[in-house]
PDB file of N, CA and C in Angstrom:
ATOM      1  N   UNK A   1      26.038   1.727   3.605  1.00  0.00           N
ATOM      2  CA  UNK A   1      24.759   1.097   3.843  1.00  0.00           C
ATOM      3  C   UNK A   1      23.962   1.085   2.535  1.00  0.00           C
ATOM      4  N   UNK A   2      23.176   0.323   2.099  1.00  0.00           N
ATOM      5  CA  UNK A   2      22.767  -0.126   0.928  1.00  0.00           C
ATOM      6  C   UNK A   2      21.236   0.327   0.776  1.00  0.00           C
ATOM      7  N   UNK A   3      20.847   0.545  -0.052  1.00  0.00           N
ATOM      8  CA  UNK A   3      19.315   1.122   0.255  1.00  0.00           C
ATOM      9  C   UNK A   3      18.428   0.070   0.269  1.00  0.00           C
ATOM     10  N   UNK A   4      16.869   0.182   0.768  1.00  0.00           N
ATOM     11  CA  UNK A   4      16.453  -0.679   1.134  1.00  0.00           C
ATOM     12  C   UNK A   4      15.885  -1.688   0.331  1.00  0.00           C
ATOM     13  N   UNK A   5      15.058  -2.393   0.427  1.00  0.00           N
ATOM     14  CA  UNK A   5      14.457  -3.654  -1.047  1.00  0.00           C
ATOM     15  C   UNK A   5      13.092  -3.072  -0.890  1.00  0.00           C
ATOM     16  N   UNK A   6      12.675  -2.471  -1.598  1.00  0.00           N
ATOM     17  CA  UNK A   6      11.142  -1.809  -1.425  1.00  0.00           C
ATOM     18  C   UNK A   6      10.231  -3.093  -2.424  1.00  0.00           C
ATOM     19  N   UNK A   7      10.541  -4.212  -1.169  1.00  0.00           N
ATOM     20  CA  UNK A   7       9.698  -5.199  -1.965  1.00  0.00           C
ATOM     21  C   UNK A   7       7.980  -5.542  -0.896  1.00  0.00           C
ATOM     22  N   UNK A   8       7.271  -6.399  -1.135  1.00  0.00           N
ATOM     23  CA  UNK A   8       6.158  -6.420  -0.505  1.00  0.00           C
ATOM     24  C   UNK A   8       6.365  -6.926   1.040  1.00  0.00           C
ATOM     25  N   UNK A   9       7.748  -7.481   1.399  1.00  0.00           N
ATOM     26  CA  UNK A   9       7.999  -7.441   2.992  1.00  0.00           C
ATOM     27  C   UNK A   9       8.307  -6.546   3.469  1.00  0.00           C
ATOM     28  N   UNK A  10       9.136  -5.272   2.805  1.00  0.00           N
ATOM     29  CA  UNK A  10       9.110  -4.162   3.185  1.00  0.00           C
ATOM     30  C   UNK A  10       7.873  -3.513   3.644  1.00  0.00           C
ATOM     31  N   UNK A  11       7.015  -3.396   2.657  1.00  0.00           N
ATOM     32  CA  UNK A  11       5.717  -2.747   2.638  1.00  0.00           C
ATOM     33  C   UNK A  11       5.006  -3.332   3.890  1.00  0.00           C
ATOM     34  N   UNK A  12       4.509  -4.695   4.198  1.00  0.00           N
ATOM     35  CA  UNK A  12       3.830  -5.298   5.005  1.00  0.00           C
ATOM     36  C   UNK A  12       4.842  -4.405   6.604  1.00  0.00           C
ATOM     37  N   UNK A  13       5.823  -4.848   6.902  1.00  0.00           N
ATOM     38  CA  UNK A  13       6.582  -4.625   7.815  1.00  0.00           C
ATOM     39  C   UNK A  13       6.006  -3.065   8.309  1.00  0.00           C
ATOM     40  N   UNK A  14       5.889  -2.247   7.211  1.00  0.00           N
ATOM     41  CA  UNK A  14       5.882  -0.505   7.430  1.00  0.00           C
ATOM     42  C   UNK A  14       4.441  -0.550   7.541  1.00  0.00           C
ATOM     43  N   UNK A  15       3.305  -1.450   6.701  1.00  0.00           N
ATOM     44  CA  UNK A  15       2.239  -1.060   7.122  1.00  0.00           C
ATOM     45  C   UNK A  15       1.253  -1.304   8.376  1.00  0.00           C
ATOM     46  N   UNK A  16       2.459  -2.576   8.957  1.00  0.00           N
ATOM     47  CA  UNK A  16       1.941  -3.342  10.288  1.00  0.00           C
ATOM     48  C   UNK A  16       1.825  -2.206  11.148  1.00  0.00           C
ATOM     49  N   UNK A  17       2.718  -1.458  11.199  1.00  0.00           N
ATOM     50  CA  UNK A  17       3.343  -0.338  12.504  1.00  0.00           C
ATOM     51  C   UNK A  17       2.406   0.691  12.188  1.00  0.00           C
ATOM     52  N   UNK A  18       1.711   0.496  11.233  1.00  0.00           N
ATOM     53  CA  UNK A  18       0.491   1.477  11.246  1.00  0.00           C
ATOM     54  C   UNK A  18      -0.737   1.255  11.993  1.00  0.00           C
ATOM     55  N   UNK A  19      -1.212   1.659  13.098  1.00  0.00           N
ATOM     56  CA  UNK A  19      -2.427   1.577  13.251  1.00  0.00           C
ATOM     57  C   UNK A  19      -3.523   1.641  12.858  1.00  0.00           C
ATOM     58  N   UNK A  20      -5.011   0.918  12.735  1.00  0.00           N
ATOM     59  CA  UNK A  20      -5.728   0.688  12.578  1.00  0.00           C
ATOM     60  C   UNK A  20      -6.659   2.155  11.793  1.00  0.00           C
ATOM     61  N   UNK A  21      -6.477   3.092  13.280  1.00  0.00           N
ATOM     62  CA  UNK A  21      -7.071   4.444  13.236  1.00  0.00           C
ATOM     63  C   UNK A  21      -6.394   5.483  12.586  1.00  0.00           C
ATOM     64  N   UNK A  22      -4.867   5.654  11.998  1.00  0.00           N
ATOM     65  CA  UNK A  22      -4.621   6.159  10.977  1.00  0.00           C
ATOM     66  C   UNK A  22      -4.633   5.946   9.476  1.00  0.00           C
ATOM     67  N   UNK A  23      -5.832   4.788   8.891  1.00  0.00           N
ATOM     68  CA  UNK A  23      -6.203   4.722   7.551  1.00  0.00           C
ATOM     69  C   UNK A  23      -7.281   5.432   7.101  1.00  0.00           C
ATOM     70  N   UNK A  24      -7.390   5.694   5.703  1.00  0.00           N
ATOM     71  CA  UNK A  24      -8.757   6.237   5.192  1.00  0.00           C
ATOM     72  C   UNK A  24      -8.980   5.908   3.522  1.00  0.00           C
ATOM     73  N   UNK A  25      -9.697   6.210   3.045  1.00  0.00           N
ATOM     74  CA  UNK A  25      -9.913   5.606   1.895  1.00  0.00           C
ATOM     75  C   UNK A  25     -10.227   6.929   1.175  1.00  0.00           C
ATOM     76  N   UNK A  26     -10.403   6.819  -0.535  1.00  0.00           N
ATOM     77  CA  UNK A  26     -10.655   7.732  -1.287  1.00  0.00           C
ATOM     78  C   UNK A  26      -9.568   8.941  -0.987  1.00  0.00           C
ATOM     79  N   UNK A  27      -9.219   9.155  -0.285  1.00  0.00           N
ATOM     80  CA  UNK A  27      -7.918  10.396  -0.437  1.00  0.00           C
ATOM     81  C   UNK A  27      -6.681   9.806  -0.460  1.00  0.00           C
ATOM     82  N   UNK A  28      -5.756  10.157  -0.681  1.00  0.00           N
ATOM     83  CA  UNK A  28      -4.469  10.496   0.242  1.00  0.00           C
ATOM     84  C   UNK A  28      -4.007  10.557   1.484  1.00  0.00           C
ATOM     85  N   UNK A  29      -4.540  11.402   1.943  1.00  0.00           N
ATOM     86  CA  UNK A  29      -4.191  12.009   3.428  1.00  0.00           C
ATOM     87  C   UNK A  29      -5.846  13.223   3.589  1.00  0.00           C
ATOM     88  N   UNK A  30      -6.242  13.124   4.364  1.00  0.00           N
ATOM     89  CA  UNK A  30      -7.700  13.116   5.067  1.00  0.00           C
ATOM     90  C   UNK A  30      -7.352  14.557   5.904  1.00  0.00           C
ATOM     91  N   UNK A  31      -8.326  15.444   6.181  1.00  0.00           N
ATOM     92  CA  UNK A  31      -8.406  16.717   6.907  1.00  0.00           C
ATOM     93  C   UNK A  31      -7.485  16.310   8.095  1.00  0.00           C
ATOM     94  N   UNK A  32      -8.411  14.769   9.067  1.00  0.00           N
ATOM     95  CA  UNK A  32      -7.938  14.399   9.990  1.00  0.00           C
ATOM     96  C   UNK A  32      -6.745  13.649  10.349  1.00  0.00           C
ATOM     97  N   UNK A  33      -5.839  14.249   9.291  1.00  0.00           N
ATOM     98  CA  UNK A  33      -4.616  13.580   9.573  1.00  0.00           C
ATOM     99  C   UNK A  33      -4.580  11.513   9.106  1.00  0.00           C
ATOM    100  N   UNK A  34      -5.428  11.053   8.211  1.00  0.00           N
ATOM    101  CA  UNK A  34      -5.329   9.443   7.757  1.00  0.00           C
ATOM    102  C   UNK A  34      -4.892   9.403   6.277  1.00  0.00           C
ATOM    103  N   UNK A  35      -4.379   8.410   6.381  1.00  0.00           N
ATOM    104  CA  UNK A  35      -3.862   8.372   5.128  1.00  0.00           C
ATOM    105  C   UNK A  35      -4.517   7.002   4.659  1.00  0.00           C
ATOM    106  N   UNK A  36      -4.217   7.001   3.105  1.00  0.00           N
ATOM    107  CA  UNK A  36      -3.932   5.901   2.431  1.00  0.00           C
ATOM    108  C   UNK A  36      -3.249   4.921   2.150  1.00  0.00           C
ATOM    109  N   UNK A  37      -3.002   3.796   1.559  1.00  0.00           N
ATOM    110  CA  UNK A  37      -1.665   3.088   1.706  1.00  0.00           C
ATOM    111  C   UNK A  37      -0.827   4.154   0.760  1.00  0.00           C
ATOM    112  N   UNK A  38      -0.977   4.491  -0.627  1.00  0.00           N
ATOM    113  CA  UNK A  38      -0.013   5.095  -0.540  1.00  0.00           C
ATOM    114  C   UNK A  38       0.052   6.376   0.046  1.00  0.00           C
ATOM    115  N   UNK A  39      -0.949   7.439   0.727  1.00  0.00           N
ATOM    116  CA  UNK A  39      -0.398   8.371   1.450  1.00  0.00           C
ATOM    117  C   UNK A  39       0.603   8.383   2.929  1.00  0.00           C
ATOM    118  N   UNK A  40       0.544   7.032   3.288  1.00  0.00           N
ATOM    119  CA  UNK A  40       1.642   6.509   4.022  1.00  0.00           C
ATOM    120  C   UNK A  40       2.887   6.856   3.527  1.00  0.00           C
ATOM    121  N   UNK A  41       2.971   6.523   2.356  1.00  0.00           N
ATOM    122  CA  UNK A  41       4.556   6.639   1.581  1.00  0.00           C
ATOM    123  C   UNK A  41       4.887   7.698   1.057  1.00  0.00           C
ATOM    124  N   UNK A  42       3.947   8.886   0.799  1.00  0.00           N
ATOM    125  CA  UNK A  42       4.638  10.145   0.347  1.00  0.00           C
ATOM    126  C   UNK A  42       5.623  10.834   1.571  1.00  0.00           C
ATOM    127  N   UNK A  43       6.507  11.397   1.680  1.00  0.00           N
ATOM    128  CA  UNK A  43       7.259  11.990   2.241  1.00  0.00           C
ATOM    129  C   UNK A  43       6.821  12.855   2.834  1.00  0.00           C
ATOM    130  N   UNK A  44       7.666  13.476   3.834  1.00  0.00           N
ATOM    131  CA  UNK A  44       7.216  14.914   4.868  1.00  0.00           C
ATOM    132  C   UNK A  44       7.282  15.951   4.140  1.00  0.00           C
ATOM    133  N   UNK A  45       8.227  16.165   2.770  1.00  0.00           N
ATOM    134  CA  UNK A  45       7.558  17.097   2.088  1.00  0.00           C
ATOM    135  C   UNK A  45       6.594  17.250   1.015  1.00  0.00           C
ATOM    136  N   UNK A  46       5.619  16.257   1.589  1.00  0.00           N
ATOM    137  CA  UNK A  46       4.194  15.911   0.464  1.00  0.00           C
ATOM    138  C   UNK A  46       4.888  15.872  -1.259  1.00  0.00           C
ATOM    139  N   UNK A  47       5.824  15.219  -1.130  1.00  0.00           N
ATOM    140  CA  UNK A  47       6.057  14.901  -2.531  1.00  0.00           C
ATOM    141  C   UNK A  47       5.874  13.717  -3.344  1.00  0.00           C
ATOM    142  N   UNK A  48       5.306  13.532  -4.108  1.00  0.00           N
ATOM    143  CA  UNK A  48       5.022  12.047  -4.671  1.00  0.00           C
ATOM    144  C   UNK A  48       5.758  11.460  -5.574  1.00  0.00           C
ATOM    145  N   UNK A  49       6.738  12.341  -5.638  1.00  0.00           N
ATOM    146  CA  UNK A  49       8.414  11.364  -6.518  1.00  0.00           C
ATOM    147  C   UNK A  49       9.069  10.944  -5.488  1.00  0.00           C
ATOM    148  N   UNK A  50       8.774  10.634  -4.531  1.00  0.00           N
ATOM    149  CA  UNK A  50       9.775   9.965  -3.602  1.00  0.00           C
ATOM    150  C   UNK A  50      10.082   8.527  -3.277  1.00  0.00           C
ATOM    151  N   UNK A  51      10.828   7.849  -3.004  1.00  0.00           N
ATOM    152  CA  UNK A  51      11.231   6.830  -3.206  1.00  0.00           C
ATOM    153  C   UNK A  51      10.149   5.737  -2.910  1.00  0.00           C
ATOM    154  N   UNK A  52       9.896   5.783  -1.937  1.00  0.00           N
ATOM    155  CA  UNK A  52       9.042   4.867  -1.301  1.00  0.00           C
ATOM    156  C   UNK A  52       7.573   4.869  -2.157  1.00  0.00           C
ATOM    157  N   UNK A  53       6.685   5.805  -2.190  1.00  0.00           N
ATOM    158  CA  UNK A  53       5.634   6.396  -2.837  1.00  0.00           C
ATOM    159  C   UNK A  53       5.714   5.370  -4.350  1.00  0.00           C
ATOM    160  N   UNK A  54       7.122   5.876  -5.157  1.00  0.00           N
ATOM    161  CA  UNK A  54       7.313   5.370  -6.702  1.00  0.00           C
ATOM    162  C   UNK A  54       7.848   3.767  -6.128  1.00  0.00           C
ATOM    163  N   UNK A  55       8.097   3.282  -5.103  1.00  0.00           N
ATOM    164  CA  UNK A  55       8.265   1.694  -5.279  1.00  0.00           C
ATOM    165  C   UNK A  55       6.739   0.928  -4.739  1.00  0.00           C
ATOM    166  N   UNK A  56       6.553   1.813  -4.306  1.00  0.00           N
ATOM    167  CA  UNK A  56       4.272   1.111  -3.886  1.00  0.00           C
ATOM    168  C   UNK A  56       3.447   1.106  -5.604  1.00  0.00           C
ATOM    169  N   UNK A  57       3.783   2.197  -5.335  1.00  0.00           N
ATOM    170  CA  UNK A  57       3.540   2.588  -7.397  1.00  0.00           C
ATOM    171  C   UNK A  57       3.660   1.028  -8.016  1.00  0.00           C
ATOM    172  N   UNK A  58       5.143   0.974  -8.403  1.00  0.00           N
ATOM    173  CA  UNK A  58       5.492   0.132  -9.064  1.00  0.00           C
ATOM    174  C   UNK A  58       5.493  -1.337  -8.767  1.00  0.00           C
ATOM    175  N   UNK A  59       5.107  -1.542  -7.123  1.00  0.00           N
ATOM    176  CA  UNK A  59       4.866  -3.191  -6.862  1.00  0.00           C
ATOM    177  C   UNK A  59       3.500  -3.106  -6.970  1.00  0.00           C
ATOM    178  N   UNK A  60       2.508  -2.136  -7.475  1.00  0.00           N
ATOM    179  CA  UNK A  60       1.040  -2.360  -7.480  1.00  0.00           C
ATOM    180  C   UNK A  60       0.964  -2.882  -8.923  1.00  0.00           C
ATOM    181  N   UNK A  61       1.897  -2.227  -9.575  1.00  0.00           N
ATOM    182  CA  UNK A  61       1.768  -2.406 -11.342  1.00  0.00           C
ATOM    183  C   UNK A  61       2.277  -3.674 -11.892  1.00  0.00           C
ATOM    184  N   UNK A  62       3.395  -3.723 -11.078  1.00  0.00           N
ATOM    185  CA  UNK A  62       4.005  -5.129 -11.249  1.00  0.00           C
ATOM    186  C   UNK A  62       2.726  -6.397 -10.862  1.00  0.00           C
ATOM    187  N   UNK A  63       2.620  -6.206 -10.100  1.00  0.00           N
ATOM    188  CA  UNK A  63       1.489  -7.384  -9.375  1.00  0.00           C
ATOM    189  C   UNK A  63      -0.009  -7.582  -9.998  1.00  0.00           C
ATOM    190  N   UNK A  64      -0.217  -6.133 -10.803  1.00  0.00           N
ATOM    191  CA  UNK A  64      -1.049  -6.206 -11.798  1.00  0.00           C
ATOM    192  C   UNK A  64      -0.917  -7.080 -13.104  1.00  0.00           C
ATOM    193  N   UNK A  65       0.367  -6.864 -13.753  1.00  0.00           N
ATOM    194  CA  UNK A  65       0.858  -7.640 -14.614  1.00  0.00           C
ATOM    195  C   UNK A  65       1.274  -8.905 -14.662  1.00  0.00           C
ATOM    196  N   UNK A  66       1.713  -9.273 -13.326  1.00  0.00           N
ATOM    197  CA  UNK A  66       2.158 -10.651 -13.292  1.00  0.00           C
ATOM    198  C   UNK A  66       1.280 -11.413 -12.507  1.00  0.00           C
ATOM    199  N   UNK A  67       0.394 -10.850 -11.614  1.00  0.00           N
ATOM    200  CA  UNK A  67      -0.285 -12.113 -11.020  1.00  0.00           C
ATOM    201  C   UNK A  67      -1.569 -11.658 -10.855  1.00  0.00           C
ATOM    202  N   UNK A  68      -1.940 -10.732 -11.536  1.00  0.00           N
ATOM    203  CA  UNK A  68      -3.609 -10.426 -11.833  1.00  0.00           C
ATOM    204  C   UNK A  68      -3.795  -9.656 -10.670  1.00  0.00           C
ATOM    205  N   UNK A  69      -3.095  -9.255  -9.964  1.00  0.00           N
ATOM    206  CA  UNK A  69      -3.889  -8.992  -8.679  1.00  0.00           C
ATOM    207  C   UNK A  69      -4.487  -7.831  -9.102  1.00  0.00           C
ATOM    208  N   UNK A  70      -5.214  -6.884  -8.511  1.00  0.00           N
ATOM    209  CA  UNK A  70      -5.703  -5.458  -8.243  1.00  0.00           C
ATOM    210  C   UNK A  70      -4.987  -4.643  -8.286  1.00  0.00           C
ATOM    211  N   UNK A  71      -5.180  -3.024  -8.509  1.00  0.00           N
ATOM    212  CA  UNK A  71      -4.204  -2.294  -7.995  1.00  0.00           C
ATOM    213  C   UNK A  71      -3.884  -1.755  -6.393  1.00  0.00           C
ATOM    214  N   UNK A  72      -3.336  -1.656  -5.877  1.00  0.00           N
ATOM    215  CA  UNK A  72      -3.239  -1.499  -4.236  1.00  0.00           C
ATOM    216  C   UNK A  72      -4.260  -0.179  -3.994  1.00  0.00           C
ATOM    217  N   UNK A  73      -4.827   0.901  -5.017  1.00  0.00           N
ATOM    218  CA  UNK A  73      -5.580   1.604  -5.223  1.00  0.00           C
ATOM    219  C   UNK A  73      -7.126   1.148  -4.938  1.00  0.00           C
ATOM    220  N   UNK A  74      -7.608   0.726  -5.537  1.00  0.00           N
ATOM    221  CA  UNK A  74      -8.923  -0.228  -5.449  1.00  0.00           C
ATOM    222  C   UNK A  74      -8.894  -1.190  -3.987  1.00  0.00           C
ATOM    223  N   UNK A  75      -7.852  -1.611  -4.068  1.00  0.00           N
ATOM    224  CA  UNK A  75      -7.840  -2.637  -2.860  1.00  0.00           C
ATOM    225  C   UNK A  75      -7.813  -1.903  -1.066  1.00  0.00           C
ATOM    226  N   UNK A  76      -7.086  -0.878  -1.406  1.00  0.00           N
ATOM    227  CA  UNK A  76      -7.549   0.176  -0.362  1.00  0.00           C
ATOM    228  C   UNK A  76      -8.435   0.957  -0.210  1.00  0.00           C
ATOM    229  N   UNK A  77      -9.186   0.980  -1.413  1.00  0.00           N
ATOM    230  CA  UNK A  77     -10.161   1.753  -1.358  1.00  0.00           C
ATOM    231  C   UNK A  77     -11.859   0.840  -1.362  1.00  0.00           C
ATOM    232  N   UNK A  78     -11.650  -0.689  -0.929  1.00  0.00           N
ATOM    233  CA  UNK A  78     -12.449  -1.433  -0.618  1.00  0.00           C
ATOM    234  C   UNK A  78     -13.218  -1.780  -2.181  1.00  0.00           C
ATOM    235  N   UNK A  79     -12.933  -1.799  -3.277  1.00  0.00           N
ATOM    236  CA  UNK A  79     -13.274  -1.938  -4.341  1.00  0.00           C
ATOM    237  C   UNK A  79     -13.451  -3.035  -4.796  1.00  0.00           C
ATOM    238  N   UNK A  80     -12.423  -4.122  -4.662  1.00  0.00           N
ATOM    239  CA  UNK A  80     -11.656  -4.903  -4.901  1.00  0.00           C
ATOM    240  C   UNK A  80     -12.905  -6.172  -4.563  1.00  0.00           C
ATOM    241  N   UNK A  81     -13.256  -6.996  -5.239  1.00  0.00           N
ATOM    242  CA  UNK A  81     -14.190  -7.945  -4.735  1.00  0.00           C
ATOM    243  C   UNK A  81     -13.442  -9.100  -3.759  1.00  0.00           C
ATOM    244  N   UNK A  82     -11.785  -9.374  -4.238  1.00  0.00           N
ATOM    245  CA  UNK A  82     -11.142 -10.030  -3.694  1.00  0.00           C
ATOM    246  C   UNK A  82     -11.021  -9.692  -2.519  1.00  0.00           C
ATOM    247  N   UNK A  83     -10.533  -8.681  -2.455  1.00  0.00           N
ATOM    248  CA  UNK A  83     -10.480  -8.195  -0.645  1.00  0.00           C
ATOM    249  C   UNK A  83     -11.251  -7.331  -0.032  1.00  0.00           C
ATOM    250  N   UNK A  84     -12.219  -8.223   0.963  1.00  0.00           N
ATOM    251  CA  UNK A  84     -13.628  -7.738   1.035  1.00  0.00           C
ATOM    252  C   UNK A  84     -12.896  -7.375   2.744  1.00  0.00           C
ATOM    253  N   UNK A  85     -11.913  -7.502   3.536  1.00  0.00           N
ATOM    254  CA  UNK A  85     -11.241  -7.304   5.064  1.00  0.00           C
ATOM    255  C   UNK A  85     -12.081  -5.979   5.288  1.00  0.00           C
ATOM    256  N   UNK A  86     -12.433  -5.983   7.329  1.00  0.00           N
ATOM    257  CA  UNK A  86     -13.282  -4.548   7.017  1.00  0.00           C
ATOM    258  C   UNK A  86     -12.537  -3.559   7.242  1.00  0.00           C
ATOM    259  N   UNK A  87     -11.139  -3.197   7.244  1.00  0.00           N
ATOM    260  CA  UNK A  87     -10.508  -1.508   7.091  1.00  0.00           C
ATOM    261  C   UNK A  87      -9.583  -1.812   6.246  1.00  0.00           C
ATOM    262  N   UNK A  88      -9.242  -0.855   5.321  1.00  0.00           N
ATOM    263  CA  UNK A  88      -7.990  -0.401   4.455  1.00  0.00           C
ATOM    264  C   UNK A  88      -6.516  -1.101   4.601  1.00  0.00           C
ATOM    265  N   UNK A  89      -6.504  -1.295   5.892  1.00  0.00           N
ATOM    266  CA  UNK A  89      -5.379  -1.753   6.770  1.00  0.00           C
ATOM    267  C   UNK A  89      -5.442  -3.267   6.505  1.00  0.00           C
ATOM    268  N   UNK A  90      -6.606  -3.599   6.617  1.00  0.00           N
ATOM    269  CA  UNK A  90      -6.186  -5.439   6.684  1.00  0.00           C
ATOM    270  C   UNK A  90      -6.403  -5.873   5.295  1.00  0.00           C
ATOM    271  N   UNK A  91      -7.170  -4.630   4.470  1.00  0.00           N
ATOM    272  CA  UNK A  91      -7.155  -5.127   3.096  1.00  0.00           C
ATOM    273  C   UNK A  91      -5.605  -5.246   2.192  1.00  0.00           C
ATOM    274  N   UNK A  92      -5.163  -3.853   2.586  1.00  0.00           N
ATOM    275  CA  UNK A  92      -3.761  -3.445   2.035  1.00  0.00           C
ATOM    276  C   UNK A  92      -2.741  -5.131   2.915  1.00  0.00           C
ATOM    277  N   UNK A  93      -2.641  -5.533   3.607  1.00  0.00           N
ATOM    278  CA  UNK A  93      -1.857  -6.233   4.543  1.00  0.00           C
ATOM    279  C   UNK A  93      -1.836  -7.610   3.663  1.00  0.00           C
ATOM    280  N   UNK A  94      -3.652  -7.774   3.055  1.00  0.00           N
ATOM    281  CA  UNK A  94      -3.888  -9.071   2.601  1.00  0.00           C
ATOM    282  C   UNK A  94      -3.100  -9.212   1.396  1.00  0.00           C
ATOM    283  N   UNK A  95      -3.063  -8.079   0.330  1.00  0.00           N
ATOM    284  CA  UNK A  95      -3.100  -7.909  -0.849  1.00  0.00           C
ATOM    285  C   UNK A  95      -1.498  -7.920  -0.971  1.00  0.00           C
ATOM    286  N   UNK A  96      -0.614  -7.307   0.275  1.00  0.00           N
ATOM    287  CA  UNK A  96       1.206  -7.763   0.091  1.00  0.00           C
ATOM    288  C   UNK A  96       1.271  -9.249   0.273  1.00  0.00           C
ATOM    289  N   UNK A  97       0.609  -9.657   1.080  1.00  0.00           N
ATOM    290  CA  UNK A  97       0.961 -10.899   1.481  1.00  0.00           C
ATOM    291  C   UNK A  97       0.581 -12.271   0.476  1.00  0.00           C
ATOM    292  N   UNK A  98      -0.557 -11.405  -1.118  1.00  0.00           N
ATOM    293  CA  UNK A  98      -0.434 -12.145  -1.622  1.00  0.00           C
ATOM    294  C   UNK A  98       0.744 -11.922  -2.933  1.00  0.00           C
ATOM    295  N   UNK A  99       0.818 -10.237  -2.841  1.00  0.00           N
ATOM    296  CA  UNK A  99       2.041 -10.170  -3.592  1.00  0.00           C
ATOM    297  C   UNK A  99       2.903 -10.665  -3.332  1.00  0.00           C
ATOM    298  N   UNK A 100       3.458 -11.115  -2.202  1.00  0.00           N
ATOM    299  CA  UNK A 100       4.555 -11.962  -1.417  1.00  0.00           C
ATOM    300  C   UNK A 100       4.834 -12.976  -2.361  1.00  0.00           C
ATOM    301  N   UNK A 101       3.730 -13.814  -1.932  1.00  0.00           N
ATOM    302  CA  UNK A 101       3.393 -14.990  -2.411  1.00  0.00           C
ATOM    303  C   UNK A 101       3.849 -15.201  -3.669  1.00  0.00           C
ATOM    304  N   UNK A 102       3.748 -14.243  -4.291  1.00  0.00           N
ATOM    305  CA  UNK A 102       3.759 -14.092  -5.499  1.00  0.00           C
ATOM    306  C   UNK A 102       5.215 -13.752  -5.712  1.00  0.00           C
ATOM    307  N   UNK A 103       5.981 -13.504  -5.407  1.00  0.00           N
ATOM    308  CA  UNK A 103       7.445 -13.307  -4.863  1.00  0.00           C
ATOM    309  C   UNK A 103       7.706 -12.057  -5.278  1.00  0.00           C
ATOM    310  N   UNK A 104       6.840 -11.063  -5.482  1.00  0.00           N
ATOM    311  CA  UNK A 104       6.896  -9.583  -5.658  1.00  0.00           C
ATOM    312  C   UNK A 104       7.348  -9.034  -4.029  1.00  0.00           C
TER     313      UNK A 104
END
């Protein structure tokens, strides 16, 4: 079995299945158990070299470089003038779908 394409349909796909009420902004991962987009992707053993974590990383940087966008940082953290959506969730959702676009 082949490992997966940790491209921005990946991401969208994993962040859909997230509910609304498990996002948060400015942290990681929140007292109350919410995360961030990337605290979504760190692993169960809170490690941040992990696969998933370093390919969000790197399609935020990429998408920085090639199509101006934001970093998925700012954009989850409501910063972003471009993506004004009102939770973390539909901002992060907007911002793959224009990395998509973008064929990231």
């Amino acid at each position: 079995m082949s490992a997966p394409a940790y491209n921005a349909d990946y991401f969208i796909r994993k962040f859909e299945a997230i509910p609304e009420d498990r996002w948060t902004t400015g942290v990681l991962h929140s007292a109350s158990d919410r995360r961030c987009a990337l605290g979504h992707c760190v692993d169960e053993s809170s490690s941040f070299d992990g696969p998933v974590y370093a390919a969000l990383l790197n399609l935020s940087w990429r998408a920085c470089e090639t199509s101006r966008l934001p970093t998925i940082i700012s954009v989850n953290d409501g910063y972003s003038v471009r993506y004004q959506q009102p939770t973390p969730r539909a901002r992060v959702l907007a911002w793959l779908r224009d990395a998509k676009e973008a064929g990231l």
